[in-house]
Protein backbone atom coordinates (compact mmCIF):
# COMPACT_ATOMS: atom_id res chain seq x y z
CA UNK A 1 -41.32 -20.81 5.34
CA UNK A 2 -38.85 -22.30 3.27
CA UNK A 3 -38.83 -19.00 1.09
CA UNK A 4 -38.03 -17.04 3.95
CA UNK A 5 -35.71 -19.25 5.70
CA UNK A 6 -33.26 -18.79 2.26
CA UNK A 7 -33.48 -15.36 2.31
CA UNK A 8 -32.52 -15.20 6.13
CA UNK A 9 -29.31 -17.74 5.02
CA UNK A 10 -28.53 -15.62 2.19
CA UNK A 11 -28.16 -12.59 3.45
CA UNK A 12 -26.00 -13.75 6.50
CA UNK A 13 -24.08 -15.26 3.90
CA UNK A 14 -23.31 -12.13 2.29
CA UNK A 15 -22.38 -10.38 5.78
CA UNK A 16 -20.14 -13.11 6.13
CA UNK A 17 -18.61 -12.55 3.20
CA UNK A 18 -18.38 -8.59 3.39
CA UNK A 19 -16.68 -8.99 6.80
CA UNK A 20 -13.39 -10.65 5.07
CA UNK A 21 -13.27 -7.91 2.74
CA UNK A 22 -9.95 -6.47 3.98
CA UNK A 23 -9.79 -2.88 3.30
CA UNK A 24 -7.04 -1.37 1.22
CA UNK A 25 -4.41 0.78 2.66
CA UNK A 26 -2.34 3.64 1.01
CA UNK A 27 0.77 4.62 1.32
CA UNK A 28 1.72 7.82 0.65
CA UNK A 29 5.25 9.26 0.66
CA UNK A 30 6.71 12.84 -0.32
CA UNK A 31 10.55 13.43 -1.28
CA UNK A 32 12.36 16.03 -1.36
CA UNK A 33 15.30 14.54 -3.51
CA UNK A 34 18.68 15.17 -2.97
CA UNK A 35 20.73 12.52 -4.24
CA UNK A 36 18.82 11.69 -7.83
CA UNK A 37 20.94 8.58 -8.73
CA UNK A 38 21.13 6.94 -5.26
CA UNK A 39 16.91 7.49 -5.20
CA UNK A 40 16.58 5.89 -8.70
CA UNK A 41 18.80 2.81 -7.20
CA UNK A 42 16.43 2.30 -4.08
CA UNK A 43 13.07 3.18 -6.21
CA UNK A 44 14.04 -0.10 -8.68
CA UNK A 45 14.69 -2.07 -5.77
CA UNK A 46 11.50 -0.79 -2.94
CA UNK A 47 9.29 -1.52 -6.31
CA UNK A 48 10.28 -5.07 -6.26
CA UNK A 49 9.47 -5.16 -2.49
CA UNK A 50 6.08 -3.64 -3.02
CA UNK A 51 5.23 -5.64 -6.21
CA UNK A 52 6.42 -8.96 -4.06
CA UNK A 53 3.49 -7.77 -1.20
CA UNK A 54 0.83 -7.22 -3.77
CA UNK A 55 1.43 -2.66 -3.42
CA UNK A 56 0.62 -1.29 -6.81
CA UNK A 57 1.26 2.25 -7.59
CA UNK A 58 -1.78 4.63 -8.02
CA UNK A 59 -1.55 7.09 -10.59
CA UNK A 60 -1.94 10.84 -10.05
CA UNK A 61 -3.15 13.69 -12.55
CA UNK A 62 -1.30 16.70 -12.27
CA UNK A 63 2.86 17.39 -11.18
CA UNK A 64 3.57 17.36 -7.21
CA UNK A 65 5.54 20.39 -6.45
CA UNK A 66 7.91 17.20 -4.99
CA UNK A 67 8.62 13.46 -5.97
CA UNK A 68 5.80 12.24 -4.77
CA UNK A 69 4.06 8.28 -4.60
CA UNK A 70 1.19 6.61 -3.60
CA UNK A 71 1.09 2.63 -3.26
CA UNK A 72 -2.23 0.44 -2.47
CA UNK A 73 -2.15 -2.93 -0.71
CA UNK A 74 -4.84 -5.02 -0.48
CA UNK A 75 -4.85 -4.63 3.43
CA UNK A 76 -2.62 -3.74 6.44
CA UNK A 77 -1.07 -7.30 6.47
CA UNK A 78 0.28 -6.94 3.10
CA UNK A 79 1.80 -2.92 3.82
CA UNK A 80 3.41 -4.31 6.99
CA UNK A 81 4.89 -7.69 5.37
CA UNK A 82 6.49 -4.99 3.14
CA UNK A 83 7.47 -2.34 5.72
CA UNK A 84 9.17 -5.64 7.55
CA UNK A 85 10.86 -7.16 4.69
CA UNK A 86 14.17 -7.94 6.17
CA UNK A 87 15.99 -5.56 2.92
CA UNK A 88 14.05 -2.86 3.97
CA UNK A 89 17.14 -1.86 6.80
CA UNK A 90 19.11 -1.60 3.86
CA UNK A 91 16.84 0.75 1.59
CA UNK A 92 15.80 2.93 4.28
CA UNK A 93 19.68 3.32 4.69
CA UNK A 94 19.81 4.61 0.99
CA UNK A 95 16.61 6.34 1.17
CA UNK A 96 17.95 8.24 4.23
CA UNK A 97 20.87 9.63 2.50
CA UNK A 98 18.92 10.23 -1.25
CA UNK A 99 16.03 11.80 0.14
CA UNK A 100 13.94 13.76 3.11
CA UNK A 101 10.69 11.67 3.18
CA UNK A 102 8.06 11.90 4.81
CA UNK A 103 5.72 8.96 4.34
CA UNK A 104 2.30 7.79 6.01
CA UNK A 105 -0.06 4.38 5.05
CA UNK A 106 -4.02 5.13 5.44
CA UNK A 107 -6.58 2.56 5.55
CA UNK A 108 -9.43 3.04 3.25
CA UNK A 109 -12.78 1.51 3.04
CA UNK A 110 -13.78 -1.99 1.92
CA UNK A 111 -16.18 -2.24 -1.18
């Protein structure tokens, strides 16, 4: 009984514990450049913004026929603490006039 009763605690233990497993989210942006210099300026400075929210760039084989990035955060919290950063009004000024982007974040699945 004993035997069994551990088993039945371990394994809701280990739902417990896959149920705060956030699940990471992606961001994905294309750009179509058109001021090069001005988009180097506000890539240094988002970087520091995603860094600072735990985003990490993912690395892609191949050349996008376009500048193209994809971040992952470890879960929607983190992407919108970024997306809200209070300098983002600023970069997305700079962005605006550098680039066309078109960007989207997708949630992926929890290991």
């Amino acid at each position: 009984m004993t035997l069994l009763g551990g088993i039945v605690l371990g394994g809701v233990a280990v739902q417990a514990l896959q149920a705060q497993v956030k699940p990471p989210v992606y961001v994905v942006a294309e750009n179509d450049v058109i001021d090069p210099v001005a988009l180097k300026d506000y890539a240094a400075k988002e970087d520091v913004l995603i860094k600072k929210h735990g985003g990490k760039p993912v690395a892609l084989d191949g050349t996008p026929p376009k500048r193209f990035t994809v971040f992952v955060f470890d879960g929607m919290e983190n992407m919108q603490a970024w997306q809200n950063e209070p300098s983002q009004d600023e970069l997305r000024a700079i962005r605006v006039k550098a680039s066309k982007t078109v960007s989207f974040a997708v949630e992926g699945i929890a290991n």
